[in-house]
C-alpha atoms as a PDB file:
ATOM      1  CA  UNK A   1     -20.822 -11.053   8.924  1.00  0.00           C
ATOM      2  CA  UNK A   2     -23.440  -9.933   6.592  1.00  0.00           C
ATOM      3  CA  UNK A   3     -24.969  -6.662   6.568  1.00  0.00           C
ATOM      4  CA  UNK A   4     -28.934  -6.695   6.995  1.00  0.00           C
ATOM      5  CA  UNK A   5     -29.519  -5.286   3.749  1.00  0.00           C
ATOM      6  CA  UNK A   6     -27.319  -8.528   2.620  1.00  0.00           C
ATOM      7  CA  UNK A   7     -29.701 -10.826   4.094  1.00  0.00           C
ATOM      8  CA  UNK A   8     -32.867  -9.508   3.263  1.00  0.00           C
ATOM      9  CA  UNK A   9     -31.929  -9.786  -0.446  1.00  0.00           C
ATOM     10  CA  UNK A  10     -31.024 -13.799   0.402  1.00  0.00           C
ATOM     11  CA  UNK A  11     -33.338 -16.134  -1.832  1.00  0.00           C
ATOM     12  CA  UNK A  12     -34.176 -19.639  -0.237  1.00  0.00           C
ATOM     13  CA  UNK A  13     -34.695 -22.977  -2.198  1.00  0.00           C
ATOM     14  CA  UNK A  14     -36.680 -25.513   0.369  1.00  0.00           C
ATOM     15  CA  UNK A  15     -36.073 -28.994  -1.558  1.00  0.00           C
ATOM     16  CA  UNK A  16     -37.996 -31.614  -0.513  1.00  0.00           C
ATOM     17  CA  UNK A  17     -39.438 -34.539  -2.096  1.00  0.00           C
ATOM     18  CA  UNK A  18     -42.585 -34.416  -4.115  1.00  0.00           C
ATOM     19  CA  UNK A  19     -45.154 -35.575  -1.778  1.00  0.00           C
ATOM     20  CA  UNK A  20     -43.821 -33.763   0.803  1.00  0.00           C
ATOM     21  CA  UNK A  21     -43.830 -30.750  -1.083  1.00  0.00           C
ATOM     22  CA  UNK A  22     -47.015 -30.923  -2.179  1.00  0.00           C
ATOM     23  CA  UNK A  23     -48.310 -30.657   1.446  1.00  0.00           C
ATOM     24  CA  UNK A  24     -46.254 -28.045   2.322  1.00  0.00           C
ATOM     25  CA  UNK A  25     -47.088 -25.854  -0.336  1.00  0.00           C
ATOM     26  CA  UNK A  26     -50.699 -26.238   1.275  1.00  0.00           C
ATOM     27  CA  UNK A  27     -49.260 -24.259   4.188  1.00  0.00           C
ATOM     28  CA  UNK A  28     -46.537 -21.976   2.409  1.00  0.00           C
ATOM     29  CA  UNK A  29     -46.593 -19.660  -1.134  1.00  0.00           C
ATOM     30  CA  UNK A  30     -43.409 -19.365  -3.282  1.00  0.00           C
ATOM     31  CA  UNK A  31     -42.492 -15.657  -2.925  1.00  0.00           C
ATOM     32  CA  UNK A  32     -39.673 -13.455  -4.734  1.00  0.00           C
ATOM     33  CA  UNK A  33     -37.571 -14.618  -2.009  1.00  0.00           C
ATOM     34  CA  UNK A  34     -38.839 -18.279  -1.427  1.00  0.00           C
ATOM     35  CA  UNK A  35     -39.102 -21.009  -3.359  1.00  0.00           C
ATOM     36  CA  UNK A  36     -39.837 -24.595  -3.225  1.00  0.00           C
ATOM     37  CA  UNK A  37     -38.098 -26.948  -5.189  1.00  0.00           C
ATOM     38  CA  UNK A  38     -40.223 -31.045  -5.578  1.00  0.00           C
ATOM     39  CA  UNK A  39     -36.787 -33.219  -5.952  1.00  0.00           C
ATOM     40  CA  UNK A  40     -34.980 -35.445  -4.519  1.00  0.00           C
ATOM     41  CA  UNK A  41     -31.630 -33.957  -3.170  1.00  0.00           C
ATOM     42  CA  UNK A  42     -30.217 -36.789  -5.351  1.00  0.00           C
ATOM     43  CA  UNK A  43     -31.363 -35.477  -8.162  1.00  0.00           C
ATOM     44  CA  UNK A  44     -29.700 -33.025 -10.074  1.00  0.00           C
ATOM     45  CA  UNK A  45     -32.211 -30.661 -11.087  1.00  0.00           C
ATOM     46  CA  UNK A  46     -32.749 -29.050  -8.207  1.00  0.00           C
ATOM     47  CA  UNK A  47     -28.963 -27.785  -8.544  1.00  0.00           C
ATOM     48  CA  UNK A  48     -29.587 -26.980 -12.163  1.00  0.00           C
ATOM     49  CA  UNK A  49     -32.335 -24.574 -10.228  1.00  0.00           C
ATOM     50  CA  UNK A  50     -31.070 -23.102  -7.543  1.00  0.00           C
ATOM     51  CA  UNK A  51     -27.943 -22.151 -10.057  1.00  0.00           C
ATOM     52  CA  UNK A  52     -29.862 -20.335 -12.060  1.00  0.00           C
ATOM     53  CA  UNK A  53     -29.928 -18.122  -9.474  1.00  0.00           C
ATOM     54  CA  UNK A  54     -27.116 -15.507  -8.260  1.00  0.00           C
ATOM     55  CA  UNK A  55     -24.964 -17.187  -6.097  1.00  0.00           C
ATOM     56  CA  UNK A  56     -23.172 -17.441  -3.366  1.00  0.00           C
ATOM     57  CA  UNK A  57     -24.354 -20.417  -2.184  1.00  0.00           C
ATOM     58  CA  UNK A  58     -25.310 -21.739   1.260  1.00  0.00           C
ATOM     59  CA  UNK A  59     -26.927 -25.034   1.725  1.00  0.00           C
ATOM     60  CA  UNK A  60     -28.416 -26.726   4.527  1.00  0.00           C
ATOM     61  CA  UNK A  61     -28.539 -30.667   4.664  1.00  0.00           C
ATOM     62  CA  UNK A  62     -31.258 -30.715   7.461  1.00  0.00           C
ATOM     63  CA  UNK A  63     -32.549 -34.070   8.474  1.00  0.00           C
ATOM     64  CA  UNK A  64     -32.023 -35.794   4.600  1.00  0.00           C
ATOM     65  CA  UNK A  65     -28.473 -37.270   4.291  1.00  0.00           C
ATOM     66  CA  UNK A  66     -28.932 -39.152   7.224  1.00  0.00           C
ATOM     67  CA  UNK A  67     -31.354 -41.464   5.398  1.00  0.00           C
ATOM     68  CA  UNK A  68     -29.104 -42.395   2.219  1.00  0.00           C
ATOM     69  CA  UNK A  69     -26.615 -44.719   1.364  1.00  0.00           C
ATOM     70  CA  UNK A  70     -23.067 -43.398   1.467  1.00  0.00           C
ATOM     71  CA  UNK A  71     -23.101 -43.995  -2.046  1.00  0.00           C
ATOM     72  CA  UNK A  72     -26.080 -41.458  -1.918  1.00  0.00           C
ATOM     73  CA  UNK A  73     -24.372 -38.976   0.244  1.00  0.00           C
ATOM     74  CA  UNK A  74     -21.281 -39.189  -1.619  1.00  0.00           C
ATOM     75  CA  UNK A  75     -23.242 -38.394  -5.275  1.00  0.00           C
ATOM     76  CA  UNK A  76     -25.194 -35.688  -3.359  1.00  0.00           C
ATOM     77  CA  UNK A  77     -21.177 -34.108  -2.349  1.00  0.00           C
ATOM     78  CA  UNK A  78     -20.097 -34.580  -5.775  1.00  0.00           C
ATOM     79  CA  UNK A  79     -23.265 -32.504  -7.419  1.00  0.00           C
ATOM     80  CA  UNK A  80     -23.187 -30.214  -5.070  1.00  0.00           C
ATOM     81  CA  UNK A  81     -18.850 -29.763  -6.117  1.00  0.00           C
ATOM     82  CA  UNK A  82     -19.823 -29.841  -9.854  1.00  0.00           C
ATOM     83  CA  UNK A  83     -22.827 -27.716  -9.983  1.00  0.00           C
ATOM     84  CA  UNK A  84     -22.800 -25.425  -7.316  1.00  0.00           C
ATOM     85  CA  UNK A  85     -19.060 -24.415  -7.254  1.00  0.00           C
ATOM     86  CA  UNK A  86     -17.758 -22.353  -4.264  1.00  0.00           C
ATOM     87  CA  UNK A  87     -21.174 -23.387  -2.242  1.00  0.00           C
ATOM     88  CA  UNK A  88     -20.925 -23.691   1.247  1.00  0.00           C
ATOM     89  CA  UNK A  89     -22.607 -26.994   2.844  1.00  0.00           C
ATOM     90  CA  UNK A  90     -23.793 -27.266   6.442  1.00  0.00           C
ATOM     91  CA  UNK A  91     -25.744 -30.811   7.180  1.00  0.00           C
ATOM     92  CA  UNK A  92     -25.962 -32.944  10.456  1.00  0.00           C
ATOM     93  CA  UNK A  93     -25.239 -36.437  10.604  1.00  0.00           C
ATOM     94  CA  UNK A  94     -25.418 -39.548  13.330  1.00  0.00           C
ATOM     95  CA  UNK A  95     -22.193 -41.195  14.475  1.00  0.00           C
ATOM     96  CA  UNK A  96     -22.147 -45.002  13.998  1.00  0.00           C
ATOM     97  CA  UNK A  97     -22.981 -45.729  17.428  1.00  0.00           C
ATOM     98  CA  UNK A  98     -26.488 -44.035  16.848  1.00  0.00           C
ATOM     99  CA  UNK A  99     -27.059 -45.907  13.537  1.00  0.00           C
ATOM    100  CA  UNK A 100     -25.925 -49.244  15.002  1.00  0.00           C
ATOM    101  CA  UNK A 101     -28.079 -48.676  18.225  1.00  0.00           C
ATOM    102  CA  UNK A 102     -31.384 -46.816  16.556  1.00  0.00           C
ATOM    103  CA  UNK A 103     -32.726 -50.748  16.458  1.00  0.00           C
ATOM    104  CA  UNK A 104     -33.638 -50.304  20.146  1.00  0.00           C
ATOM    105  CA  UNK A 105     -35.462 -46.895  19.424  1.00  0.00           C
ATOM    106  CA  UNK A 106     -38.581 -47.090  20.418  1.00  0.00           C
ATOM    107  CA  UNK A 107     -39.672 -45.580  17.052  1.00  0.00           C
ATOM    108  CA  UNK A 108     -38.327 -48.479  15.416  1.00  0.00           C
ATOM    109  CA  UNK A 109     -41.123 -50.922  17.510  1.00  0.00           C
ATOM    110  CA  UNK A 110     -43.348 -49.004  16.450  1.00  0.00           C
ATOM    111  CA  UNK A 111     -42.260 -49.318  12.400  1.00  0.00           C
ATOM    112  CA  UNK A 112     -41.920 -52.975  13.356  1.00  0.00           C
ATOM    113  CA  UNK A 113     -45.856 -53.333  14.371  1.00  0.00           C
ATOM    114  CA  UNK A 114     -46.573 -51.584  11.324  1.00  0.00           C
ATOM    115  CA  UNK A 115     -44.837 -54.339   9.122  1.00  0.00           C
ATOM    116  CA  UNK A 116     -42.578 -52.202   8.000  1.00  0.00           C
ATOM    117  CA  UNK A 117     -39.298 -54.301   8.535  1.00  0.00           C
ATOM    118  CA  UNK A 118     -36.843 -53.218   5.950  1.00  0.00           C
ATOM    119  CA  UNK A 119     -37.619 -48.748   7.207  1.00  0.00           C
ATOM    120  CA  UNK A 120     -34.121 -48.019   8.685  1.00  0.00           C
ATOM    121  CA  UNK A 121     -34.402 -44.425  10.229  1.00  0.00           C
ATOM    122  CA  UNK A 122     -30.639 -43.571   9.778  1.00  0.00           C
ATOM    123  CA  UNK A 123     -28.019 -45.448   7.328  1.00  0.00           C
ATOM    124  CA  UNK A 124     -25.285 -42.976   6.597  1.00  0.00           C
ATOM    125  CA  UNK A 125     -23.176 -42.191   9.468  1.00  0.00           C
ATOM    126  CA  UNK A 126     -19.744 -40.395   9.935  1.00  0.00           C
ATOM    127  CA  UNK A 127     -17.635 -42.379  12.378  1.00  0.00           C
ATOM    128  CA  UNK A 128     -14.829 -39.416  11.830  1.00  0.00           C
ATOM    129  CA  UNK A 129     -15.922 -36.305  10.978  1.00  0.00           C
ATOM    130  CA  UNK A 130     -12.373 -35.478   8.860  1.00  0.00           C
ATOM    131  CA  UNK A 131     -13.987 -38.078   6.498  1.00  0.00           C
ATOM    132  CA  UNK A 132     -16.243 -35.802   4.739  1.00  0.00           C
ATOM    133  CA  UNK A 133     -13.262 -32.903   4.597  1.00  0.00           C
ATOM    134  CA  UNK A 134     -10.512 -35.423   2.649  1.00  0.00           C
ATOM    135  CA  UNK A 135     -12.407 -37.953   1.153  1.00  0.00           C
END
């Protein structure tokens, strides 16, 4: 467990894409401790960015892997094992019987009035959680 010392001198990297980050750096400065990164987490400069920085590493997948491919999630693993060495990765995900179900959501009726057909709120999905440990 971390001393409090430890954590105070913790920097944080919020990555998020750019529109979104433009909003939210309405609302929030960068400080010495906080910074905000305008990426996608597919792309691998926010990596090059946040290893800059001393490590370790932890990294929190909060409400953004859900929405990519597995292809997606799988290149997203992969730069986080080539750039980011030793990092720690914590991220949620939705089993398949969520993702093959959300079609009933009614957020989805909503999306549908709104002509947006083709929006799927969650595509990757982890039917077996061991998945992400082997593969």
């Amino acid at each position: 467990m971390p001393e409090l010392g430890e954590i105070q001198e913790t920097l944080r990297f919020d990555l998020d894409l750019p529109d979104v980050m433009t909003l939210r750096r309405a609302f929030f400065q960068d400080t010495d401790r906080r910074h905000t990164l305008a990426a996608s987490v597919t792309d691998p400069a926010w990596a090059e960015a946040v290893r800059a920085s001393p490590g370790p590493y932890f990294l929190v997948a909060e409400a953004v892997l859900v929405h990519l491919d597995e292809d997606q999630v799988r290149s997203v693993f992969d730069l986080v094992a080539e750039r980011l060495p030793g990092a720690e990765l914590t991220l949620e995900t939705a089993s398949s019987y969520v993702v093959d179900r959300q079609d009933v959501l009614r957020a989805m009726t909503v999306l549908r009035r709104r002509e947006i057909e083709s929006y799927r709120l969650n595509r990757y999905r982890v039917g077996d959680p061991d998945r992400i440990v082997t593969s």
